[in-house]
Protein backbone atom coordinates (compact mmCIF):
# COMPACT_ATOMS: atom_id res chain seq x y z
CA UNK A 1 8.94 27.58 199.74
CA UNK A 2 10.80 25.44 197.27
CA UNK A 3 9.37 21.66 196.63
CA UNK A 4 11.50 18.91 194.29
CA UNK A 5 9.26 16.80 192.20
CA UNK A 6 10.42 13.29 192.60
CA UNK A 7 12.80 12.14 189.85
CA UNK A 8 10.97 10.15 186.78
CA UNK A 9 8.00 12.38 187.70
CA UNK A 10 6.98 14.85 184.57
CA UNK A 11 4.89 17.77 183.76
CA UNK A 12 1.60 16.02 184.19
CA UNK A 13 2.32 15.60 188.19
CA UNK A 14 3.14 19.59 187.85
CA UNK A 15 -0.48 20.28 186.30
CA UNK A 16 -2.62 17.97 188.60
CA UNK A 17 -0.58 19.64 191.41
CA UNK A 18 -1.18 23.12 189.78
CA UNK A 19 -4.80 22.31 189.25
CA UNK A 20 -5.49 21.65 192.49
CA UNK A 21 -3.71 24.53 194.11
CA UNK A 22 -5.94 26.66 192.40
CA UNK A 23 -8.94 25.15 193.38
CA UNK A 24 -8.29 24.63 196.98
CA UNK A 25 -5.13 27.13 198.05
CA UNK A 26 -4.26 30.69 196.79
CA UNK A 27 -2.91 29.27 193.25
CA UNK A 28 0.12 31.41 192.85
CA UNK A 29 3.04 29.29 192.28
CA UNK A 30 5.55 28.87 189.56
CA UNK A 31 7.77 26.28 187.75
CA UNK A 32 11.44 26.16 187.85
CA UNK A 33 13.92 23.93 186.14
CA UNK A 34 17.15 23.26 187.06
CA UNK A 35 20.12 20.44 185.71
CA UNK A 36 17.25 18.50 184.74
CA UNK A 37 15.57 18.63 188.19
CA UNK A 38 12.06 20.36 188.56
CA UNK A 39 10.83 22.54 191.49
CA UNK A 40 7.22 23.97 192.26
CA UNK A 41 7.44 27.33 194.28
CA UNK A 42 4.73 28.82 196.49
CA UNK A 43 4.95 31.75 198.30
CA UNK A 44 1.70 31.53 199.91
CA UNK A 45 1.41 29.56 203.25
CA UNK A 46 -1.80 27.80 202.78
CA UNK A 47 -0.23 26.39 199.80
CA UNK A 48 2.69 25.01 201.05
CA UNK A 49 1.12 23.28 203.79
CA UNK A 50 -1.32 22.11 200.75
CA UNK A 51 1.88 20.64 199.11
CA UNK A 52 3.30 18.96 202.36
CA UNK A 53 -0.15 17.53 203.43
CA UNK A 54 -1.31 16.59 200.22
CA UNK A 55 1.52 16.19 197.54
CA UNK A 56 4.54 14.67 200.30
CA UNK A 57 4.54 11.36 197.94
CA UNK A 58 5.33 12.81 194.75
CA UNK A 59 7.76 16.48 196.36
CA UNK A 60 10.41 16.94 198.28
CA UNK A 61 10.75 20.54 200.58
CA UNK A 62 14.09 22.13 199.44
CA UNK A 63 15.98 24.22 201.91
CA UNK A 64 16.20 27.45 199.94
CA UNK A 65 19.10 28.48 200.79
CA UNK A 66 20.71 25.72 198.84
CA UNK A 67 21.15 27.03 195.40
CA UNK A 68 23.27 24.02 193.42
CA UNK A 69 20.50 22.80 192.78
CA UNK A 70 21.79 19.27 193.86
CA UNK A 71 19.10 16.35 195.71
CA UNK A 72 20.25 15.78 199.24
């Protein structure tokens, strides 16, 4: 699953997020960047339930089969 980190938001939000996947979810997710925009990706269930329990103020869940990479 795909997550948008909230515009004005910067690598620090990324970390803490990071950090705390690893201590309380599987860990394995990655960073993408795209037009400016950035995007944490899990592929592990517990974490993205982590993400939309935990992180819903700071990411947005991105339909994955949109691939412009535009915010809707």
């Amino acid at each position: 699953m795909k997550f948008l980190l909230h515009h004005g938001l910067g690598y620090s939000s990324i970390h803490r997020i990071g950090n705390y996947l690893r201590s309380h979810g599987a860990g394995r997710h990655w960073i993408e960047r795209y037009r400016g925009d950035v995007f944490l990706v899990v592929s592990d269930e517990a974490d993205e339930a982590i993400l939309r329990k935990e992180f819903s103020d700071l990411l947005d869940a991105v339909n994955e089969t949109e691939t412009d990479g535009i915010r809707r």
